[in-house]
N, C-alpha and C. Protein backbone atom coordinates (compact mmCIF):
# COMPACT_ATOMS: atom_id res chain seq x y z
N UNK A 1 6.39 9.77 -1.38
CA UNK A 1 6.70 8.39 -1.65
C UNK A 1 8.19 8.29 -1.81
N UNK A 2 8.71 7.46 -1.49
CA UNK A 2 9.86 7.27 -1.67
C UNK A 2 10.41 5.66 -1.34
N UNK A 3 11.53 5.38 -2.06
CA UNK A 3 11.77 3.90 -2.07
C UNK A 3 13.66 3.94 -1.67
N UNK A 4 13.85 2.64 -1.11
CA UNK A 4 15.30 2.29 -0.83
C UNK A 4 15.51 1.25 -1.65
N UNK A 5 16.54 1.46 -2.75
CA UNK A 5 16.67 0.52 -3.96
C UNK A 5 17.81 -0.25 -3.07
N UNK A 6 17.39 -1.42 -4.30
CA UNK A 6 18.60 -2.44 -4.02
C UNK A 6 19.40 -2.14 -5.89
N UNK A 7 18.83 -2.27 -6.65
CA UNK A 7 18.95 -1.87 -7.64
C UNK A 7 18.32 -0.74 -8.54
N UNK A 8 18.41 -0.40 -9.74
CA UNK A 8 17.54 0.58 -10.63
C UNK A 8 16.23 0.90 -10.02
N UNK A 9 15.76 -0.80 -10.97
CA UNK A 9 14.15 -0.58 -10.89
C UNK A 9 13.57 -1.36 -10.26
N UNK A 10 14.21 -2.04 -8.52
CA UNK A 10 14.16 -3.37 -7.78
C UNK A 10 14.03 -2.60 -6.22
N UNK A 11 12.84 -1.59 -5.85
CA UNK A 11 12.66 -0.82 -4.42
C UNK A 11 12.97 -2.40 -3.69
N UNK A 12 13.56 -2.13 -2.32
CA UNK A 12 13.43 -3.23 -0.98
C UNK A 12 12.49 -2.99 -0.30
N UNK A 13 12.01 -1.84 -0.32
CA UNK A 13 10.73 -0.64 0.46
C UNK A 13 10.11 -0.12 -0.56
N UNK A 14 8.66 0.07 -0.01
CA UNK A 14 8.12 1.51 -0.50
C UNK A 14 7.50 2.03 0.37
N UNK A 15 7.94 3.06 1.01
CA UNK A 15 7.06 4.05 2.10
C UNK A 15 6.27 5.04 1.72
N UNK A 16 5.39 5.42 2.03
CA UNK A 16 4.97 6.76 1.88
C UNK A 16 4.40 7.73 3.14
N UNK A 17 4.30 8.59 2.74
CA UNK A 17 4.79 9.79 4.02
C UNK A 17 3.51 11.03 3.89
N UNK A 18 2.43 10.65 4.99
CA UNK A 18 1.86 11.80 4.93
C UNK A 18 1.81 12.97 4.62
N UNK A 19 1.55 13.76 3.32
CA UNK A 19 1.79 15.04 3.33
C UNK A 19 1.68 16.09 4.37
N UNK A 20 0.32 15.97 4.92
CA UNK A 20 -0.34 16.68 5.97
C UNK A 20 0.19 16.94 7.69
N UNK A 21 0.75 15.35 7.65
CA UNK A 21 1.45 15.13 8.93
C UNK A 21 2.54 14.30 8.69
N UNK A 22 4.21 14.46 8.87
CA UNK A 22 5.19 13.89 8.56
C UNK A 22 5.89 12.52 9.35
N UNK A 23 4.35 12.74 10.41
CA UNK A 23 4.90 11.81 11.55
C UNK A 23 4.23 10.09 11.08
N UNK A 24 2.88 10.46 10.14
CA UNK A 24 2.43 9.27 9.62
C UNK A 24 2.78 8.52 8.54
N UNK A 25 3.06 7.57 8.40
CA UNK A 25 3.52 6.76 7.32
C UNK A 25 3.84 5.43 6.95
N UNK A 26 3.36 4.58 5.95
CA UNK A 26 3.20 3.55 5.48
C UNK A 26 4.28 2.95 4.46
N UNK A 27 4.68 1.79 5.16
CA UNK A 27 6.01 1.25 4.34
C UNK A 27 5.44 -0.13 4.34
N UNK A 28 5.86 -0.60 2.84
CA UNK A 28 5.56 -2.02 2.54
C UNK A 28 7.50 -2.59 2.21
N UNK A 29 7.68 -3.47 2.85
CA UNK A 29 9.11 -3.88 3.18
C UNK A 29 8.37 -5.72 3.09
N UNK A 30 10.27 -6.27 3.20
CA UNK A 30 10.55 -7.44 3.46
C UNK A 30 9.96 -8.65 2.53
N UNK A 31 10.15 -8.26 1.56
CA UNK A 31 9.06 -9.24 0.49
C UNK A 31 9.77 -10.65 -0.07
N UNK A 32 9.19 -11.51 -0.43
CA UNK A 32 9.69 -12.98 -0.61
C UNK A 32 8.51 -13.25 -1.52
N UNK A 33 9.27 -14.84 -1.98
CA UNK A 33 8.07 -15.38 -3.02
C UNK A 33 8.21 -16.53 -2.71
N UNK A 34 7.16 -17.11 -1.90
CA UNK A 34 7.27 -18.63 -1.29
C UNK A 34 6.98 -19.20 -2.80
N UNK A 35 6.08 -19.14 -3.51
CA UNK A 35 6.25 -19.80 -5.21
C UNK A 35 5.62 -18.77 -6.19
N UNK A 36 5.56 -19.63 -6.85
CA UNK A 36 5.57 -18.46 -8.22
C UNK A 36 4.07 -18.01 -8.13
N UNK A 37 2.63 -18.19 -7.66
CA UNK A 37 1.60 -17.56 -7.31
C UNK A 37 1.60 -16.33 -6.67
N UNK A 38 2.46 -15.95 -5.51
CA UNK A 38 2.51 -15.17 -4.83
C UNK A 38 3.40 -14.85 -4.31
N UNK A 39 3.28 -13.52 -4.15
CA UNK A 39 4.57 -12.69 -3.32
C UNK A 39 4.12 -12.47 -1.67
N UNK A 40 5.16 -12.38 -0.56
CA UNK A 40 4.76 -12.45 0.44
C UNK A 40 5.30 -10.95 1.22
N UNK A 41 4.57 -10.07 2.05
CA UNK A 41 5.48 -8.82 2.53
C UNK A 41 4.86 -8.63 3.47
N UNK A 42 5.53 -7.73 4.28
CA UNK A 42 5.00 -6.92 5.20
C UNK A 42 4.84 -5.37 5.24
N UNK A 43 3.52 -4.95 6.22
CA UNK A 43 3.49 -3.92 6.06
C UNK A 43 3.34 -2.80 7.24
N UNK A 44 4.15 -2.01 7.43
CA UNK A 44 4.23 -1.34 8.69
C UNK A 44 3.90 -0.04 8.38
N UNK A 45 3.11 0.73 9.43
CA UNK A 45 2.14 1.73 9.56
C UNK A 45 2.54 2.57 10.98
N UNK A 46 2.78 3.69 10.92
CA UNK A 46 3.61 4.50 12.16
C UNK A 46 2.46 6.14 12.09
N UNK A 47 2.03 6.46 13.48
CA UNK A 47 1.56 7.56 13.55
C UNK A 47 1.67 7.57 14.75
N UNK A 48 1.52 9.17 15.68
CA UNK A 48 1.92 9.43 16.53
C UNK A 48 1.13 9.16 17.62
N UNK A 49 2.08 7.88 18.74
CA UNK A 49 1.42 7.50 19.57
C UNK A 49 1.28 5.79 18.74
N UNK A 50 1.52 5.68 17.71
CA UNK A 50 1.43 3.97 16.91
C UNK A 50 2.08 3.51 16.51
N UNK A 51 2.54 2.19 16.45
CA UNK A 51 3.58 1.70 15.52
C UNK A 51 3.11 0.39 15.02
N UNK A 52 2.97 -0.40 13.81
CA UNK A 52 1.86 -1.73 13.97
C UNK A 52 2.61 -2.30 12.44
N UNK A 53 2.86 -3.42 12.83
CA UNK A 53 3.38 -4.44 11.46
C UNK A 53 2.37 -5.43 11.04
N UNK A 54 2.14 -6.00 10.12
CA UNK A 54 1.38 -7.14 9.97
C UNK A 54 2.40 -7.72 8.57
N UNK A 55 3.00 -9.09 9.15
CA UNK A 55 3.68 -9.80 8.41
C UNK A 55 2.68 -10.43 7.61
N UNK A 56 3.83 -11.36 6.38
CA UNK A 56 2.82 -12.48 5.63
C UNK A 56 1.58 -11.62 5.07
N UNK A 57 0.98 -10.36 4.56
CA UNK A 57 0.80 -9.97 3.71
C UNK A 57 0.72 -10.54 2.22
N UNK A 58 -0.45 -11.08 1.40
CA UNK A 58 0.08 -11.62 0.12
C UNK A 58 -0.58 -11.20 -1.17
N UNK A 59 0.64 -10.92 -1.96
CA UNK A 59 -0.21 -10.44 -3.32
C UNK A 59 -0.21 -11.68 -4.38
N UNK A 60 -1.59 -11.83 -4.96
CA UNK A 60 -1.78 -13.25 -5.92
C UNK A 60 -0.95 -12.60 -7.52
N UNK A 61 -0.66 -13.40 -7.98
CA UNK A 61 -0.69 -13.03 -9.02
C UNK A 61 -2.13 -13.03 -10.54
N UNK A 62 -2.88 -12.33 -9.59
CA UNK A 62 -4.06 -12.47 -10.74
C UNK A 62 -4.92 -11.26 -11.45
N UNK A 63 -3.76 -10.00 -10.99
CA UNK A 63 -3.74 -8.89 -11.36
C UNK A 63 -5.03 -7.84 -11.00
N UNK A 64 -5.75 -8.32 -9.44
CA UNK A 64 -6.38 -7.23 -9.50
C UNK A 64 -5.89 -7.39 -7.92
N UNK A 65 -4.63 -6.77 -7.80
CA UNK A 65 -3.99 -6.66 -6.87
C UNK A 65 -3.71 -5.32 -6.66
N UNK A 66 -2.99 -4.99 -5.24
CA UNK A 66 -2.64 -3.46 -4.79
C UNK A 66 -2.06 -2.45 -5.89
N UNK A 67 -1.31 -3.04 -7.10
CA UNK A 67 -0.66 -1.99 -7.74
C UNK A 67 -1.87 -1.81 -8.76
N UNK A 68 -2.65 -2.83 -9.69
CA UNK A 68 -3.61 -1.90 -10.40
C UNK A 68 -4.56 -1.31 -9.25
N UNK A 69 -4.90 -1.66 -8.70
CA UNK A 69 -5.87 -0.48 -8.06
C UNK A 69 -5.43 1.22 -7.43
N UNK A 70 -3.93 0.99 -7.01
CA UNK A 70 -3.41 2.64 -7.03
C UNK A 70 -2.98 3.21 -8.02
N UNK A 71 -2.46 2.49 -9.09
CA UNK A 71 -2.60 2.65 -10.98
C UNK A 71 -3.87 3.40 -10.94
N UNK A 72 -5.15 2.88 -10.95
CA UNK A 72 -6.39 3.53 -11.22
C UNK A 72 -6.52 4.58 -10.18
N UNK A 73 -6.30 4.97 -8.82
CA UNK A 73 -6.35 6.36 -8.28
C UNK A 73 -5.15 6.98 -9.30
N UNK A 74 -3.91 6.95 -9.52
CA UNK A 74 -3.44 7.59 -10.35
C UNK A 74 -3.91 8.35 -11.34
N UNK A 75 -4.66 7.51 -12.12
CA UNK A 75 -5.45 7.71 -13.43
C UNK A 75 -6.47 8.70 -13.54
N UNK A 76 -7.37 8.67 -12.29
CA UNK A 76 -8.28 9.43 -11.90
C UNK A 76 -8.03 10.88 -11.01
N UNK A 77 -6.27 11.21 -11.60
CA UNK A 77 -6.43 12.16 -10.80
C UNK A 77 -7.51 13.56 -10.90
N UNK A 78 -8.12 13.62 -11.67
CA UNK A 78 -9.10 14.80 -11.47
C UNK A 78 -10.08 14.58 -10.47
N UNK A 79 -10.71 13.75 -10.01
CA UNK A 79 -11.31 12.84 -8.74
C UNK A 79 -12.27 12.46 -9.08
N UNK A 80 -12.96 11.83 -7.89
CA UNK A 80 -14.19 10.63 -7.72
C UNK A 80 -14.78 11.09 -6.77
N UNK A 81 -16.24 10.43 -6.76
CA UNK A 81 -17.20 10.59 -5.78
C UNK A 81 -17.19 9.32 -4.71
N UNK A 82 -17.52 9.59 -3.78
CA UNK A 82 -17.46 8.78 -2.83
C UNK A 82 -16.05 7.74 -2.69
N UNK A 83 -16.02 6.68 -2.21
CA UNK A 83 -14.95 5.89 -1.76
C UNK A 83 -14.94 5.09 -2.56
N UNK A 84 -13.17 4.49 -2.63
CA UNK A 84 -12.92 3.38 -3.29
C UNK A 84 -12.27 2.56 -2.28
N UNK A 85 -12.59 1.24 -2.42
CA UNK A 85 -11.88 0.20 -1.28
C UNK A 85 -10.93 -1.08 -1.99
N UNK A 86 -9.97 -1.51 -1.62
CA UNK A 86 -9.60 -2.48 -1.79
C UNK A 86 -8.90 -2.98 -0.62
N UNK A 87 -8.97 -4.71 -0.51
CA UNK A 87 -8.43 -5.64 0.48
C UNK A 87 -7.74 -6.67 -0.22
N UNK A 88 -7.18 -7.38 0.07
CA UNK A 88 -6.30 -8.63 0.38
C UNK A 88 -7.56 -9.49 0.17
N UNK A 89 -6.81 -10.73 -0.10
CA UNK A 89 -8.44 -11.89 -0.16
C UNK A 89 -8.44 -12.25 1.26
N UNK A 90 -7.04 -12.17 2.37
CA UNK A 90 -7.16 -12.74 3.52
C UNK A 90 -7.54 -11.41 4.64
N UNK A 91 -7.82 -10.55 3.74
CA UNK A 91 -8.27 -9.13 4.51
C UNK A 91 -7.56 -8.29 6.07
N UNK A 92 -6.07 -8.91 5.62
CA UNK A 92 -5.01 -8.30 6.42
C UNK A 92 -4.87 -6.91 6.49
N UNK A 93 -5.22 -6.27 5.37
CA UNK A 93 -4.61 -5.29 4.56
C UNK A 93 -6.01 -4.69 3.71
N UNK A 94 -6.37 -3.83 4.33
CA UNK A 94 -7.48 -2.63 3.58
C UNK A 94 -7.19 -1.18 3.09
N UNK A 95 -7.34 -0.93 1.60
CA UNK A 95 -7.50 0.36 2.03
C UNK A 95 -8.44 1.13 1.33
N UNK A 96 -9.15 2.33 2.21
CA UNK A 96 -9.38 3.14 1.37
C UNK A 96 -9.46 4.94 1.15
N UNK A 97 -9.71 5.04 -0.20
CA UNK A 97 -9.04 6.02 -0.68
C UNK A 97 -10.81 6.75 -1.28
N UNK A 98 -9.93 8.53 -0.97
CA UNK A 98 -11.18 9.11 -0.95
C UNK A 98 -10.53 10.60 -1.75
N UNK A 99 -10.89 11.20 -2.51
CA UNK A 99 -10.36 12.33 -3.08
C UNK A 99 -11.37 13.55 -2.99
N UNK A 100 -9.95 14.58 -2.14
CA UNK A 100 -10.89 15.95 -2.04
C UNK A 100 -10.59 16.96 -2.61
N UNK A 101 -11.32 18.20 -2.54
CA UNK A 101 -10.79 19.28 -3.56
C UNK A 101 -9.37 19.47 -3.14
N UNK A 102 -8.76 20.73 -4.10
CA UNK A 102 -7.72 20.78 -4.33
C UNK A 102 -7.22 19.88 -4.96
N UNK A 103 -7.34 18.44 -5.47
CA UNK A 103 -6.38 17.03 -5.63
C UNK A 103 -5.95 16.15 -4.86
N UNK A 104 -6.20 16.04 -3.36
CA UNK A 104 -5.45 15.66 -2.72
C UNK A 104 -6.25 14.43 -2.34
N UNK A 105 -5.83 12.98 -2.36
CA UNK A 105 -6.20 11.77 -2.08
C UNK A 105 -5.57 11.28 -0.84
N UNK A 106 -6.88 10.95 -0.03
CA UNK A 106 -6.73 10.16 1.28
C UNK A 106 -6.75 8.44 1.09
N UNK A 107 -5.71 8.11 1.61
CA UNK A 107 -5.48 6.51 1.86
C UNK A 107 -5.64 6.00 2.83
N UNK A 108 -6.74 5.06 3.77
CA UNK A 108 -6.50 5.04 5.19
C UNK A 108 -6.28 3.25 4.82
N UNK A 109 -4.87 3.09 5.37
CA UNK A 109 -4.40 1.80 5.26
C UNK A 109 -4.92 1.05 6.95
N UNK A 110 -5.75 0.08 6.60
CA UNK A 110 -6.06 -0.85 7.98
C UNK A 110 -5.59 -2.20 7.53
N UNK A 111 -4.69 -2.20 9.00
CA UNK A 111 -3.89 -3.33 8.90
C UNK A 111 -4.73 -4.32 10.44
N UNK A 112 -5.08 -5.61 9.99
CA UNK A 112 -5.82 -6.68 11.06
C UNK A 112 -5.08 -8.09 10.92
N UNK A 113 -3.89 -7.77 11.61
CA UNK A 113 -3.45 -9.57 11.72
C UNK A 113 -4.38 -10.49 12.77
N UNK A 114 -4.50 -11.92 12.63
CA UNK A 114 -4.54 -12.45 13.14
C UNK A 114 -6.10 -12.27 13.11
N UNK A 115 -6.82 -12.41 12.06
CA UNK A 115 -8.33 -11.50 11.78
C UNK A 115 -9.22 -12.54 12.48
N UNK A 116 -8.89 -14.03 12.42
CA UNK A 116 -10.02 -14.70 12.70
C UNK A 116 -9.67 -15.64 14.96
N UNK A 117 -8.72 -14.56 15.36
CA UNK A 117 -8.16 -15.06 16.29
C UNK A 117 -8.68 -13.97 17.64
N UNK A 118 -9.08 -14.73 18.66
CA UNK A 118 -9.56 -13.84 19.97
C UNK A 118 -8.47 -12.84 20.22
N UNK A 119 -8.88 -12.40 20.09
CA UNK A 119 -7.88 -11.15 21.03
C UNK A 119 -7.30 -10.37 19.96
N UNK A 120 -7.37 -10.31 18.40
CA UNK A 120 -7.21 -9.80 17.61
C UNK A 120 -7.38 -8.40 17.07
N UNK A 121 -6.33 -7.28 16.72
CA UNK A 121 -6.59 -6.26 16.39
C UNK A 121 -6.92 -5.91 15.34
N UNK A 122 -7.19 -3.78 15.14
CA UNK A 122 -7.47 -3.69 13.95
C UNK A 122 -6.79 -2.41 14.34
N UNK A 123 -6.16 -1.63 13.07
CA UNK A 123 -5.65 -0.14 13.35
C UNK A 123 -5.05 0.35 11.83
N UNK A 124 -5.69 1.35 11.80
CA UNK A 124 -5.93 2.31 10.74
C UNK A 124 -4.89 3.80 11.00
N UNK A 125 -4.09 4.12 9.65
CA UNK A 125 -3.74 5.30 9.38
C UNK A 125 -3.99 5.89 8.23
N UNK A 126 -4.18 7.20 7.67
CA UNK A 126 -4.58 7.33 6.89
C UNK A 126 -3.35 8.71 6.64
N UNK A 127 -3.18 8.41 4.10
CA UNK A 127 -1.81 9.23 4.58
C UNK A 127 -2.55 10.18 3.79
N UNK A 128 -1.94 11.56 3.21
CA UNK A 128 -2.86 12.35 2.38
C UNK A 128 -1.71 12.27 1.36
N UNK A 129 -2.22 12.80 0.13
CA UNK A 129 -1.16 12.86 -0.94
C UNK A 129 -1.76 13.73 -2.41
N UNK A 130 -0.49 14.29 -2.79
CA UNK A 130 -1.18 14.76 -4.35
C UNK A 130 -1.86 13.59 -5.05
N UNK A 131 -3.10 14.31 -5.66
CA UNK A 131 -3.53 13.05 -7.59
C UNK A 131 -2.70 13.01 -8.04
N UNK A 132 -1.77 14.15 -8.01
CA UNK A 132 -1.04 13.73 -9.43
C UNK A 132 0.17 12.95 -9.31
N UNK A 133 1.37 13.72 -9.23
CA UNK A 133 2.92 12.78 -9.33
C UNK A 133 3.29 12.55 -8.09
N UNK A 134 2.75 12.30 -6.61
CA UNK A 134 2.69 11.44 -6.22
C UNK A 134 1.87 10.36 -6.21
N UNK A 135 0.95 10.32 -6.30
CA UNK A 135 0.11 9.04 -6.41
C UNK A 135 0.64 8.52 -7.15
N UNK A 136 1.30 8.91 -8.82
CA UNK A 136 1.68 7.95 -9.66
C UNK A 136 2.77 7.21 -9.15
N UNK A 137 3.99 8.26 -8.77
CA UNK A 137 5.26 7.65 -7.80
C UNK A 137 4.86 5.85 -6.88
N UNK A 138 3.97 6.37 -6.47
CA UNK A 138 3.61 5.39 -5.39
C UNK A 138 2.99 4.33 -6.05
N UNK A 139 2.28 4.59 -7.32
CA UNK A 139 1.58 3.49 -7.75
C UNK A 139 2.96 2.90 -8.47
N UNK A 140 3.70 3.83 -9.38
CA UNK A 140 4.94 3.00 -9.68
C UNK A 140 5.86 2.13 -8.84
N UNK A 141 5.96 2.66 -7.56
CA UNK A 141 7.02 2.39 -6.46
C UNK A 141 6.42 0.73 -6.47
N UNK A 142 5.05 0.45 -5.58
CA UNK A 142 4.23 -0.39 -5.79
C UNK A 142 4.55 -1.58 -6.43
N UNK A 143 4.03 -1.57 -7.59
CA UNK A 143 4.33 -2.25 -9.02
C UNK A 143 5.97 -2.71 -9.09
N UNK A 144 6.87 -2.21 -8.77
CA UNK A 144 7.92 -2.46 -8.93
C UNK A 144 8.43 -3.36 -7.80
N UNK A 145 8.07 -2.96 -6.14
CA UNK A 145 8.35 -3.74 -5.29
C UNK A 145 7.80 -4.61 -5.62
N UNK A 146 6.52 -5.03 -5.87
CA UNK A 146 5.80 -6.85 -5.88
C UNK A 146 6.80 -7.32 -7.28
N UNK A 147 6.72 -6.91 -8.06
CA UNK A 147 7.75 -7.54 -9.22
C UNK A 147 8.87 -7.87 -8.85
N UNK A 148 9.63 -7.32 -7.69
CA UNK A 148 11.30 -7.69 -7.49
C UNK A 148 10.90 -9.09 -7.09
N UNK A 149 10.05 -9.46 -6.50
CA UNK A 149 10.00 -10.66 -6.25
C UNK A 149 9.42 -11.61 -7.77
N UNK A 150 8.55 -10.74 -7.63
CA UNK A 150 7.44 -11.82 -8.35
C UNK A 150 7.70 -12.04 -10.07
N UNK A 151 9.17 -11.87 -10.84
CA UNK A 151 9.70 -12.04 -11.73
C UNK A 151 8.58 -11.43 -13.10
N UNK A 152 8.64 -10.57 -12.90
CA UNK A 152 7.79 -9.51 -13.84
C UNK A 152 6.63 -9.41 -13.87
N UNK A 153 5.77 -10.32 -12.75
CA UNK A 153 4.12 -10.14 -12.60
C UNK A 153 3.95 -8.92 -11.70
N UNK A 154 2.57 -8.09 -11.77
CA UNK A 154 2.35 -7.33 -10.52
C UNK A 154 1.53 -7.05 -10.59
């Protein structure tokens, strides 16, 4: 995980970077706050042979948004059975996360713009990562990008 600050504790990015394969990786960039409900971003997804953005991305402010739910893989780093999922209410943006021995948690981020439109895609990467201090990194990174916008909600 890793972030490009504008300030301290204010990421412009948060990417994260396949452990397994260095070529895959997920960056949430470009964020705005059309009003004080919601923050607006995009999110781009790169693996070899892919490259796929889906703008307008939105997090509500009603707190069972992207950062508590990778907060709670954090939490659980000793692991879980079966899958955990979370989406977007406009279901741009899926992911889910699956933990195997050793510690290591799978994220497969599916990104579907344009969900209710003919000719519309869908495309999935999935990154691997430690339970432990990365996942937290990332759940922190997270939390901090939707807040630069969203004036201390996340």
């Amino acid at each position: 995980m890793s972030s490009h600050d504008t300030g301290l504790d204010t990421p412009a990015s948060v990417a994260v970077r396949c452990q397994n394969n260095r070529f895959v990786s997920v960056r949430l960039c470009d964020s705005s706050r059309p009003d004080e409900d919601r923050v607006q971003y995009a999110v781009e997804a790169s693996a070899p042979g892919l490259t796929m953005r889906v703008d307008g991305v939105v997090a509500w402010n009603r707190g069972a948004d992207l950062a508590p739910f990778l907060e709670g893989l954090a939490a659980d780093f000793h692991g879980w059975d079966g899958q955990r999922v979370w989406q977007t209410s406009d279901r741009d943006l899926s992911i889910s996360a699956v933990f195997r021995s050793g510690g290591h948690i799978g994220l497969t981020w599916t990104l579907r713009p344009w969900r209710s439109a003919a000719g519309g895609w869908e495309a999935s990467v999935t990154t691997w990562l430690d339970a432990g201090e990365r996942m937290s990194a990332l759940a922190v990174g997270v939390r901090r990008f939707l807040i630069r916008q969203d004036g201390g909600r996340g």
